[in-house]
Structures are given as C-alpha cells and as structure tokens.
Protein backbone atom coordinates (compact mmCIF):
# COMPACT_ATOMS: atom_id res chain seq x y z
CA UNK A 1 65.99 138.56 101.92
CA UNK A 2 62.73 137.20 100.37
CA UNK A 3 64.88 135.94 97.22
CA UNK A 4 67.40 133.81 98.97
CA UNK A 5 67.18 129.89 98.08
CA UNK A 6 69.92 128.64 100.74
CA UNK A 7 70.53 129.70 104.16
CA UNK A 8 72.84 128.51 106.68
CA UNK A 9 72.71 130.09 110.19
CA UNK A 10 75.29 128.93 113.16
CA UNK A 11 76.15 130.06 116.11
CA UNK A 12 78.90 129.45 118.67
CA UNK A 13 77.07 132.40 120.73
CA UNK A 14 74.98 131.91 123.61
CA UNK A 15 70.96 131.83 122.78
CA UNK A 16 68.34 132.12 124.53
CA UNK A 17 64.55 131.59 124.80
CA UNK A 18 63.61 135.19 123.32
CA UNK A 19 66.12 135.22 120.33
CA UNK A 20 64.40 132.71 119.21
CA UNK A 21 61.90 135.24 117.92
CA UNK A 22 64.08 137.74 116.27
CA UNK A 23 66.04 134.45 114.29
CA UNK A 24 62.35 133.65 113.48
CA UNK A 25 61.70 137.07 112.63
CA UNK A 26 64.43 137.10 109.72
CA UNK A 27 63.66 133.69 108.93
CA UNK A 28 59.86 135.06 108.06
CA UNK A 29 61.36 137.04 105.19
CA UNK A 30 63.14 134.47 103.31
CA UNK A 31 59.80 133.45 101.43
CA UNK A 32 61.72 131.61 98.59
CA UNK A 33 64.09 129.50 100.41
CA UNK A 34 64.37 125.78 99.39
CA UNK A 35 67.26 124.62 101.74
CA UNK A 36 67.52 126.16 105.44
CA UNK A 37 70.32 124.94 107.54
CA UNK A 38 70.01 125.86 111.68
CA UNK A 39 72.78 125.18 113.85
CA UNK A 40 72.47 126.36 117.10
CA UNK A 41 73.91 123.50 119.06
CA UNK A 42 74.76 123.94 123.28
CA UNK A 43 72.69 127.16 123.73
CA UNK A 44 69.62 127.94 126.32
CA UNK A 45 67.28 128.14 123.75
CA UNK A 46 64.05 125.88 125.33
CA UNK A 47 60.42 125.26 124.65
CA UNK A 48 59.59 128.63 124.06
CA UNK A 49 62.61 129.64 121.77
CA UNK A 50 62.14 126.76 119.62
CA UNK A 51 58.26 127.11 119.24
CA UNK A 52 59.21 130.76 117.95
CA UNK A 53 61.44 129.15 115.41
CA UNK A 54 59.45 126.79 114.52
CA UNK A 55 56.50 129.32 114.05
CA UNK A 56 58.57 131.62 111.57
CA UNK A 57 58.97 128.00 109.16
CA UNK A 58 55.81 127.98 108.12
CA UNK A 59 56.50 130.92 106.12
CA UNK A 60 58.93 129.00 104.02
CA UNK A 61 56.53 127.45 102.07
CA UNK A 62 59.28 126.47 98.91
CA UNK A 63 61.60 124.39 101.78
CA UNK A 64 62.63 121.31 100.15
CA UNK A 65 65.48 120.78 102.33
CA UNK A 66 65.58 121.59 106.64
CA UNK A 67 68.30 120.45 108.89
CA UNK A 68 67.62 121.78 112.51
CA UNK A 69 70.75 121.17 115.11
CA UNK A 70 69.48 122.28 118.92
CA UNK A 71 71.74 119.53 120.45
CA UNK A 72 71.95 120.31 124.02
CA UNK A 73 69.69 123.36 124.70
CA UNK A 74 67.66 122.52 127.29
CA UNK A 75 64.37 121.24 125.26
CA UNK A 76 61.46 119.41 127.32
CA UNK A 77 58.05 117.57 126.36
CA UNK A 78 56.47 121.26 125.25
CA UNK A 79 59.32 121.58 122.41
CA UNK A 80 57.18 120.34 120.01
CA UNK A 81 54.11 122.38 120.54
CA UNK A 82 54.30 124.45 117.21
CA UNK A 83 55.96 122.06 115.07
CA UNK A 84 53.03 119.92 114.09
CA UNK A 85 51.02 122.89 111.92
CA UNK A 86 54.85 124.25 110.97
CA UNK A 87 55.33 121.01 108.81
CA UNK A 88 51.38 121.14 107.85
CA UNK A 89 52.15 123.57 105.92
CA UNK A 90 55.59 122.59 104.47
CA UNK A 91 54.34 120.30 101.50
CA UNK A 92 56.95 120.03 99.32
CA UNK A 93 59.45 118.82 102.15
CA UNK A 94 61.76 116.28 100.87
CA UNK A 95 64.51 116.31 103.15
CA UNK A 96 64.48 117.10 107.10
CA UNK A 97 67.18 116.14 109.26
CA UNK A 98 66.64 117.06 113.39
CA UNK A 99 69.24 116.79 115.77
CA UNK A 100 67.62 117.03 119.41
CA UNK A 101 70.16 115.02 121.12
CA UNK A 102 71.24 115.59 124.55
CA UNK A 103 67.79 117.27 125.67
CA UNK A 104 65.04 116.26 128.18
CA UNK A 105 62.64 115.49 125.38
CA UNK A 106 60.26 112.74 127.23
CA UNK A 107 57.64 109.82 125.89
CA UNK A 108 55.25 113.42 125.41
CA UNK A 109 57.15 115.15 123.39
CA UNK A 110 58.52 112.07 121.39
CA UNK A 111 54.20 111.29 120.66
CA UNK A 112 54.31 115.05 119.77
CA UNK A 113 57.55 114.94 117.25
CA UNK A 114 55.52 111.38 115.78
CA UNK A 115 52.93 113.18 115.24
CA UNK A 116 54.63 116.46 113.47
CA UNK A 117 56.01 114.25 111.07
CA UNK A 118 53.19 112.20 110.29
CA UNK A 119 52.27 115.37 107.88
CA UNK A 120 55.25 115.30 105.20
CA UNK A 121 53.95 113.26 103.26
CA UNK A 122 55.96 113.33 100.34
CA UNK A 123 59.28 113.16 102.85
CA UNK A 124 61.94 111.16 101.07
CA UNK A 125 64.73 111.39 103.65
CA UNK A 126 64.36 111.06 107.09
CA UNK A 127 67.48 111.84 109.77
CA UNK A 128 65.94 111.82 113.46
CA UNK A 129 68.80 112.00 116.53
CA UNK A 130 67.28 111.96 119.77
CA UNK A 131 69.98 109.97 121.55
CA UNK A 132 70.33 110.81 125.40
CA UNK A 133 66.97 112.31 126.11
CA UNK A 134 64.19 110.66 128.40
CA UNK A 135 62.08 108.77 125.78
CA UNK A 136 60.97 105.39 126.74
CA UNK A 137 58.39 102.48 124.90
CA UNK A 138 54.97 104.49 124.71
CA UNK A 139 57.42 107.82 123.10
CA UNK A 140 59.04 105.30 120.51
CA UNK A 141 55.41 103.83 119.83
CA UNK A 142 54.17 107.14 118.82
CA UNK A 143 57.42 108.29 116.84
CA UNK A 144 57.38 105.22 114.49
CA UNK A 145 53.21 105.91 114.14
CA UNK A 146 54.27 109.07 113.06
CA UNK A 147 56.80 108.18 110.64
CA UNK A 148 55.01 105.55 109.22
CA UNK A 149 52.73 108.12 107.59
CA UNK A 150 55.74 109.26 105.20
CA UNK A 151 55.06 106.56 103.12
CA UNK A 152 57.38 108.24 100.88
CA UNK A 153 60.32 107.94 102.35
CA UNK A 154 63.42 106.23 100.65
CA UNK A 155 65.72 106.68 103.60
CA UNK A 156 65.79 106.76 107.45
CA UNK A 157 67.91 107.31 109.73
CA UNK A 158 66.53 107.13 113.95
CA UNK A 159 68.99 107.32 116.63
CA UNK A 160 67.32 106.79 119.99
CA UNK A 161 70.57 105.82 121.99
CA UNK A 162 70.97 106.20 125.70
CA UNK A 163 67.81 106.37 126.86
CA UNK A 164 64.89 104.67 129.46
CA UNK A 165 64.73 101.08 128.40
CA UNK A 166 61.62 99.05 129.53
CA UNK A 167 61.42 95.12 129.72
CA UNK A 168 61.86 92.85 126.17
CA UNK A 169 59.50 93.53 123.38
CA UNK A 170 59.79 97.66 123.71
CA UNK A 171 61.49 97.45 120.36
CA UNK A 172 58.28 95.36 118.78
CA UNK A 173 56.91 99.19 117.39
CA UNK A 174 59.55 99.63 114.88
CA UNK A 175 57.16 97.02 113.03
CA UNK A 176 54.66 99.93 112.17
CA UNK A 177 56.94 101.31 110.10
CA UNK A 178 56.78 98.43 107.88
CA UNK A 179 54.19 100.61 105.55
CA UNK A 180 56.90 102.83 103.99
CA UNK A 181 57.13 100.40 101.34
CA UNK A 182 60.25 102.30 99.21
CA UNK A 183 62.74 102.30 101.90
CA UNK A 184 66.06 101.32 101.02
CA UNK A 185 68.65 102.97 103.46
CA UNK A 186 67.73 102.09 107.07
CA UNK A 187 70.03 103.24 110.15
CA UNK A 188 69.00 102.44 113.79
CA UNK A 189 71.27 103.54 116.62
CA UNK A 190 69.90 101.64 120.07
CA UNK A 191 73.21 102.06 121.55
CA UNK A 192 73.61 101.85 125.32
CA UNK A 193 70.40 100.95 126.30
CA UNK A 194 70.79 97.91 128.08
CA UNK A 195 69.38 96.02 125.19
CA UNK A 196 69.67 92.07 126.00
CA UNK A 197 68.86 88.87 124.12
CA UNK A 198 65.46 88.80 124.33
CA UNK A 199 65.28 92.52 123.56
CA UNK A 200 67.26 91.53 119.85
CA UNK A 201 64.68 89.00 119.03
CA UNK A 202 62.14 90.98 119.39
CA UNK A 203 64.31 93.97 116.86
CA UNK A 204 65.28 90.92 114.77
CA UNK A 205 61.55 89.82 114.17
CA UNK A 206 60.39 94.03 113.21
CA UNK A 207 63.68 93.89 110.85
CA UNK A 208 62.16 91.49 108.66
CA UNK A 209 59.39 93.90 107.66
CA UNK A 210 62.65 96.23 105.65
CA UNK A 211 63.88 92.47 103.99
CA UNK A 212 63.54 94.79 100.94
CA UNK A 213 66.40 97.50 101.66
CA UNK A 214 69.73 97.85 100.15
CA UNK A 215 71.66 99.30 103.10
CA UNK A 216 71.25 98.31 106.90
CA UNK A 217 73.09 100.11 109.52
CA UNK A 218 72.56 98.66 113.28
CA UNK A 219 74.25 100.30 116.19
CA UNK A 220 74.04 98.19 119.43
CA UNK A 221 77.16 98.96 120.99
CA UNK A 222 77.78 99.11 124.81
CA UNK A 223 74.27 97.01 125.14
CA UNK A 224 74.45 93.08 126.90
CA UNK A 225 73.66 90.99 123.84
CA UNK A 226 74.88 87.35 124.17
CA UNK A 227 75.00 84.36 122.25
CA UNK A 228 71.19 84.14 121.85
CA UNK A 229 71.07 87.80 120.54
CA UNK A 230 73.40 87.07 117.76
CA UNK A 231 71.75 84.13 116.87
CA UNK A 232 68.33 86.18 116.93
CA UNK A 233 69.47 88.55 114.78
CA UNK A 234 71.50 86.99 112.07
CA UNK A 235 68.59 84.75 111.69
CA UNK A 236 66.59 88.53 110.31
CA UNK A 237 69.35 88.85 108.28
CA UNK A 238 69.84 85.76 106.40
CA UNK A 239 65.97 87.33 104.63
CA UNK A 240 68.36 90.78 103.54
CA UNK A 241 68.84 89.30 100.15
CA UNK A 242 69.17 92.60 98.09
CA UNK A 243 71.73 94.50 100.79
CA UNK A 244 74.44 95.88 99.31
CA UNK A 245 75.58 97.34 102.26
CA UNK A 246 75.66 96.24 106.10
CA UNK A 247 77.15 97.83 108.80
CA UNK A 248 76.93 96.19 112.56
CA UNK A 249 78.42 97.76 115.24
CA UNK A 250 78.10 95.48 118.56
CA UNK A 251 81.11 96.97 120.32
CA UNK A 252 81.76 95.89 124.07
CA UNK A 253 78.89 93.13 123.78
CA UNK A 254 79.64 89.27 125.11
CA UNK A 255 78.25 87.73 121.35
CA UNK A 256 81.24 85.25 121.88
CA UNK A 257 82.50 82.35 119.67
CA UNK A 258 78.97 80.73 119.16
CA UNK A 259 77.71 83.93 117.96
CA UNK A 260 80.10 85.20 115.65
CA UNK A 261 79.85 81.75 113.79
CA UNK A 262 75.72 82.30 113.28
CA UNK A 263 76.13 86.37 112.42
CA UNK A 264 78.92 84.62 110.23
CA UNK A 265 77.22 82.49 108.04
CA UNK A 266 74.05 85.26 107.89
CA UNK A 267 76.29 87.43 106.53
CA UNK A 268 77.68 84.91 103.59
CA UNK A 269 73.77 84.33 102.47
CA UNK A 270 74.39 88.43 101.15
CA UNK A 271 75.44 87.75 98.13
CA UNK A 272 75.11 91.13 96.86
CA UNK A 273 76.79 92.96 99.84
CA UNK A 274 79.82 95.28 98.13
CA UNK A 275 79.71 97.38 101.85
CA UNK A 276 80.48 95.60 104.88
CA UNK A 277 81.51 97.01 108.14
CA UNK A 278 81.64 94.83 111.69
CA UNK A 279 82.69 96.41 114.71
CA UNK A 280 82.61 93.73 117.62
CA UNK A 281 85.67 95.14 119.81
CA UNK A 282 85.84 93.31 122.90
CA UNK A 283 82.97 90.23 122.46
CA UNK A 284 85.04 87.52 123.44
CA UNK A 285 85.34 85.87 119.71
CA UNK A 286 88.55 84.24 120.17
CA UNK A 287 90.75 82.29 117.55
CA UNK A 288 88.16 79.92 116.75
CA UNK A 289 85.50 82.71 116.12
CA UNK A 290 87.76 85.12 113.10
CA UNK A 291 88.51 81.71 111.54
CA UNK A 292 84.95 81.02 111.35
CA UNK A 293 84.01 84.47 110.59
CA UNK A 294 86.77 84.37 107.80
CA UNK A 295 85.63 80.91 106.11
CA UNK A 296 82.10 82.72 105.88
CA UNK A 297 83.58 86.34 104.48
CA UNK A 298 85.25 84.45 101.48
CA UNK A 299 82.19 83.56 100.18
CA UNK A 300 81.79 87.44 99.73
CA UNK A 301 82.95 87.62 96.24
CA UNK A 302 81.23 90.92 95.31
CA UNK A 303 82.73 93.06 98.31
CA UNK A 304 84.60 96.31 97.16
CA UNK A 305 84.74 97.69 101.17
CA UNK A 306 85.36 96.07 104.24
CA UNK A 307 85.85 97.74 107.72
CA UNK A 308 86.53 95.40 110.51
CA UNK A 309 87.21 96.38 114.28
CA UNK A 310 87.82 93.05 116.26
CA UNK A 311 90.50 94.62 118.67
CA UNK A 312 90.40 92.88 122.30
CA UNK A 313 89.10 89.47 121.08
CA UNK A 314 91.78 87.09 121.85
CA UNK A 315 92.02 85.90 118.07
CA UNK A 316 96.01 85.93 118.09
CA UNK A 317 98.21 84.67 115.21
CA UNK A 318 96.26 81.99 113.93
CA UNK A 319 93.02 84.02 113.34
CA UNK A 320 94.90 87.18 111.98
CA UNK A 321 96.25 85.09 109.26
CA UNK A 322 93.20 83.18 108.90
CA UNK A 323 91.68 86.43 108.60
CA UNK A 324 94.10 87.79 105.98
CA UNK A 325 93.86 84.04 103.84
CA UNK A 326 89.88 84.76 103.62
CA UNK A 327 90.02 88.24 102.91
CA UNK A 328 92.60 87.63 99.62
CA UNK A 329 89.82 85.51 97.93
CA UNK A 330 87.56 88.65 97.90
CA UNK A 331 89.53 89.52 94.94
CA UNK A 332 87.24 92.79 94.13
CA UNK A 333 87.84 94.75 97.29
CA UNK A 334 89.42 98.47 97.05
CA UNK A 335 89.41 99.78 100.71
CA UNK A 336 90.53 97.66 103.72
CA UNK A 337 89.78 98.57 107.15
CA UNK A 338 91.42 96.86 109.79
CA UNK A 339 91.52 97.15 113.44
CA UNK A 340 93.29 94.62 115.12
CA UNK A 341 94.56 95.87 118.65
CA UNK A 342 95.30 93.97 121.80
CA UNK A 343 95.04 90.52 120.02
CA UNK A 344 98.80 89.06 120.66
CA UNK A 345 99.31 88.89 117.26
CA UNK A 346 102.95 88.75 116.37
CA UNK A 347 104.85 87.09 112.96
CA UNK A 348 102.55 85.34 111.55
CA UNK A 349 99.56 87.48 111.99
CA UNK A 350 100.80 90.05 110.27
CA UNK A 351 102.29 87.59 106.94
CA UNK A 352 98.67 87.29 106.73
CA UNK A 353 98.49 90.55 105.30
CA UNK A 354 100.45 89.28 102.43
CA UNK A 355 98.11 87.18 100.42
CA UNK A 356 95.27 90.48 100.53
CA UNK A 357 97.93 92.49 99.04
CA UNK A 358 99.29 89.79 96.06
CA UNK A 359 95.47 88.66 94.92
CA UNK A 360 93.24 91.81 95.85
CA UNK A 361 95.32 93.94 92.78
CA UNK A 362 92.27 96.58 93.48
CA UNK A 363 93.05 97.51 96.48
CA UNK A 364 93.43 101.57 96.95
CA UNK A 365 93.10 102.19 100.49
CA UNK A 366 94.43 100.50 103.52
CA UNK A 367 94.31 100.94 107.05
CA UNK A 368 95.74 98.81 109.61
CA UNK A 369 95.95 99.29 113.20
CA UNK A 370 98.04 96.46 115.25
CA UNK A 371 98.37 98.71 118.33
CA UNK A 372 99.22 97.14 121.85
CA UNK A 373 100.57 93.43 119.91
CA UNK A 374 103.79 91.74 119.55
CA UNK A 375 105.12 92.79 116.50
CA UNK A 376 108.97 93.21 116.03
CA UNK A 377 110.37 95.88 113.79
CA UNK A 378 110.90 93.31 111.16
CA UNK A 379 107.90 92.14 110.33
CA UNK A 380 106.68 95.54 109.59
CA UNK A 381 109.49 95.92 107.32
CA UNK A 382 108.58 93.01 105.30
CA UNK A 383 105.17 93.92 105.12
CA UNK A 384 106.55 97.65 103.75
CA UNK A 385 107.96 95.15 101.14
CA UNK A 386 105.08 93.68 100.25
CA UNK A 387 102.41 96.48 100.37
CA UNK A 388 105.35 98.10 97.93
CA UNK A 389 104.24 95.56 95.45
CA UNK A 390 101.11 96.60 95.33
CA UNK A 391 101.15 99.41 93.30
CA UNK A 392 97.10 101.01 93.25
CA UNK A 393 97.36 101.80 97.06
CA UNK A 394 97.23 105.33 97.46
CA UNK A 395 96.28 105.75 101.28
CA UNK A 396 97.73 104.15 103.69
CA UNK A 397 97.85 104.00 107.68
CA UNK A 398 99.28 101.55 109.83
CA UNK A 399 99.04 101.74 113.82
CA UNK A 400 101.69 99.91 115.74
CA UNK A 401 101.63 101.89 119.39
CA UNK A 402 103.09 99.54 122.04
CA UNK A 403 104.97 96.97 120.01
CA UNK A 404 108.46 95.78 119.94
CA UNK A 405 109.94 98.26 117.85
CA UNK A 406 112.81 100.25 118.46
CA UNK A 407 113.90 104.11 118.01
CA UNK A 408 115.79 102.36 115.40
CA UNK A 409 113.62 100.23 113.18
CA UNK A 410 110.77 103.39 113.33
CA UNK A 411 112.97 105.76 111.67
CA UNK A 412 113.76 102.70 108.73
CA UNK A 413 110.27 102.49 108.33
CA UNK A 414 109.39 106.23 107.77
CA UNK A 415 112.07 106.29 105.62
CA UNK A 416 110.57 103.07 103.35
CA UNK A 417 107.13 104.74 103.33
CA UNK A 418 108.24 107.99 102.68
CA UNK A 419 109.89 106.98 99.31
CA UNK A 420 105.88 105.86 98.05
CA UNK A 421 105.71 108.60 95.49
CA UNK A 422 101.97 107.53 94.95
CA UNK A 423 100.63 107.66 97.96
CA UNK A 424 98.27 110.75 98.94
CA UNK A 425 97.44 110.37 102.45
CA UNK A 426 99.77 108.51 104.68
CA UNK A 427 99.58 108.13 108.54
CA UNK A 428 102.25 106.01 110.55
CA UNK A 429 102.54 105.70 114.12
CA UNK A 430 104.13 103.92 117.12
C-alpha cells in the first residue's frame, strides 16, 4: 500500500468510534499518497474515532489533496483534539475540503478547527461546511483567525448555515480574513440564521476587505433581510469591480421593490461580470421591481450566463416581458436560466421570450420554468416556433405544471420538440 498516490474510501456501512483505528491503521501505510478522499457520511463515528483518523494523517506526509466527509456522525467540541499537530505536519497541503455538517461541533471545537488550520500555510483551496452544528460568534471569531493564517489561499469556500445567531455585528470577524491577500473565489453560506438588516451591514462592511475577487457567492436564503439589508449590501458591491462572477441567493427574504432597484443598479456597476445568478423567490419584488432589475441587467453587455429564480414575486406579464426585452440586449449570453413560477404570467409574458431568442444568436442552453401561471397551449406553441429559429440551442427544458393546457395541446408540443434533431438534453413537463 505504501506506493499508492490516490485513495478513495466510502462507506454506506455503519462505523463506529473504534474502526476508526483500523481505517487509520491502513491509512498509516499509504506513505506516498498525494490525494486521500474519506467519505464516511451518517455513521457513529465521534470524537474518539475521528481523533484516530486524524492521527494515522500525519503519516501522509506527500498529501497535496484531503477531502474528509463525516456529515452526521455524532462529532462534539473534542473532534478536533488531534487535528491541529495532524496538519502540522502536512506541509505541502494544497487542497483540503471538510464536510462536518450536521454535527454538535460547538464555539470550542470551531476555536479548535481555527486553529488546526492556521498551520497550512501554503493552503490554496479552502472548502469548510459546518452548516447545522452549534457554533455561535466567539466559534466563528476563532475559525476566521485561523484561516487567516493561510495567507495562501486563492479560494474559500465557509458554510456556517443554520446555526446559534447572536445580536448584529456577529458577522464583523469575517474582516480578519482580509490578510489572505490572493483570494479570488469567495463562497459564504449564512443561510437560515435569522440574519436581519443590521446583521447585512455589518457582512456588507467585512465584504469590502475581498473588493479584489473575481467570483462572489452569498447564500442568505430563509434569513429576514429587508429593504435596508439590500441596500447595505449592494452598496459592498458596487466596490466588486473585477467580479466576473456573482451569485446571490436571498430566497424567501422580504428585500421588496425598493431593494431590488439598489441590488439592481450594484449589480450594473460589474462591468466585467460574464456569471450571474439571483435567486430571490418569494421577496415581494413585484412588476415594478423585474422592470427595474431588467433596465439595470442590460447594461450587462459582457454576460455569457445568467440564472434567475424570481418565482412567487408578483411580477406578472408586464415584468416577464420586460424581463425578456432586457435580457435580448445582452447579446453575448449562451445559457439562460429562468425560473418564473407562480407569477400570473400569461401571453405576453411569455412573447417576451422572443426577442432573447432573435438577438442572443449564442444562446446554447435554455431552461425555463413557467409552472403554476396562465399560459394557454398556444403560446407555448409559438414559442416552440420561435426557439426553432434559433438554431445553437442544444439543451432545452421548459416547465409548465398547472397551466391551461390540455391533454391535447401537450402531446402537439412533444411532438414539435421531439423533431429538434440537435438538441442533446431535452426535459418537458406539465
């Protein structure tokens, strides 16, 4: 075993505490090994089975790659007992990826993990999940210490979902990690935790310490960010001046009219964004909102992929064809993802699909889901017609559940779709 490079171990057995030494036993052997993948997600394995693992690691001295997976497995605030002289010893660690989600990892064993990491130094990629565990302020204030001794790194990913949230200002630490100077692909998930306006300024002021980066990825779904919030943070953004890719996800937030217009015209100042993706299902945007969120996404010339989920937000006709109007003059895009659902969009929403598919001649991939509308059998049929025309689509899905279409005018679409010789992946359902 001592000349393997690669190993992948995963389970879908039960483990426990003790076979977490004989894994760490055969792990000992494998002195050369420069990737090691460990999945052993939803098992019993605890404090004292990890520490074993972790122990037989330090053997692996070549490791340039670790992903660890112990999802759900019954870890507490001792997990992370052996880990800190494990990666001592790792030097030439460039990539580690651990997935402790779904434990009972607490504000001690977060300072412990923080202070693990603080000794790969020459880390370039970080991937930390530690959504739904029991980490609160003074836990995230010792895992960004730690992390901002990896002054190396070039990407990081931190989800920290779900957890204890303490007053405004608890997010005010992710400013330490302001001295890993060559990130350029940032991803924070804060999802679910109760995160409110005041809570966003505070992100939105330690964002402007990555102004630098090239991708952003911010997951604040299922939080209670208003107005105010949006406004907070799409002031951060208008500093992003060299992203080239942005993807918000504010899901089931209240950022409403007033705030779609302000992340709107933050978004616009991105001139070199080619990635966009906005999810804001159900924030109360309304007609007004898309149409000012669509005068500002025109002004995206350089945008190759755009995913937008604005499902539940009242926009109806008028701001689906607004919507579709905008979206033509980004005459560079190739994939189009969009998820319009329980809007009351009917005729003329979906004509203003048209203009996309006449002036974006790019276009490859597109995805369109209109479930729970008013849409009548024939204006899918005309928009067959038209996405006909546009002859470099080769994947394409359209959702129309609970619409007015009949047994009838289903089967005459299949049977238009079905005669795309060029398409490789198609998906269409009602």
């Amino acid at each position: 075993m001592s000349f393997l490079k690669k190993k992948y171990y995963n389970s879908d057995k039960e483990i426990e505490e003790q076979d977490g030494f004989y894994i760490g036993s055969g792990i000992t052997q494998c002195i050369k090994l420069q990737e090691l993948d460990l999945n052993f997600k939803g098992n019993k394995i605890g404090d004292q089975g990890q520490n074993l693992l972790f122990m037989s690691l330090s053997n692996c001295k070549n490791l340039l790659s670790l992903k660890i997976n112990l999802k759900k497995n019954k870890l507490g605030e001792r997990c992370f007992s052996n880990l800190n002289s494990t990666l001592l010893e790792l030097k030439n660690l460039l990539n580690l990826t651990l997935n402790f989600k779904q434990n009972q990892i607490n504000n001690s064993g977060a300072q412990s993990l923080g202070s693990a990491i603080a000794n790969c130094e020459q880390l370039q990629n970080l991937v930390l999940k530690l959504s739904k565990n029991e980490i609160g302020k003074s836990g995230r204030v010792g895992l960004c210490q730690g992390i901002a001794m990896c002054v190396s790194l070039q990407s990081l990913q931190l989800f920290l979902g779900q957890h204890i949230v303490e007053p405004f200002n608890s997010y005010s630490q992710l400013s330490a990690l302001a001295t890993c100077k060559k990130l350029q692909k940032l991803l924070f998930d804060f999802q679910k935790n109760q995160i409110n306006d005041q809570d966003v300024q505070t992100l939105g002021s330690a964002l402007l310490n990555f102004y630098h980066i090239s991708s952003l990825k911010l997951c604040l779904k299922d939080n209670c960010i208003g107005m105010q919030g949006a406004r907070s943070l799409a002031m951060a953004l208008t500093k992003f001046n060299n992203l080239s890719t942005l993807d918000l996800n504010l899901r089931k937030n209240n950022i409403g009219e007033e705030g779609i217009q302000y992340l709107g015209k933050s978004i616009s100042n991105c001139s070199n964004l080619s990635i966009l993706g906005l999810e804001l299902y159900d924030n109360n945007i309304g007609q007004k909102g898309v149409t000012n969120l669509s005068t500002n996404l025109q002004n995206c010339k350089n945008l190759k992929e755009v995913s937008l989920w604005l499902g539940c937000n009242y926009i109806e006709d008028q701001g689906a064809y607004d919507l579709g109007q905008a979206l033509s003059k980004c005459n560079k895009l190739q994939s189009l993802i969009l998820w319009l659902g329980y809007n009351n969009i009917s005729t003329l929403g979906v004509q203003g699909i048209y203009p996309i598919l006449l002036d974006c001649t790019k276009l490859s991939v597109l995805e369109l889901d209109f479930q729970e509308n008013n849409i009548f059998g024939t204006d899918v049929l005309n928009l067959i017609s038209a996405i006909k025309k546009s002859t470099n689509i080769f994947i394409l899905s359209i959702d129309l559940y609970f619409n007015q279409i009949d047994k009838k005018q289903q089967s005459k679409i299949k049977q238009r779709i079905n005669k795309f010789k060029r398409l490789v992946k198609k998906h269409i359902c009602f």
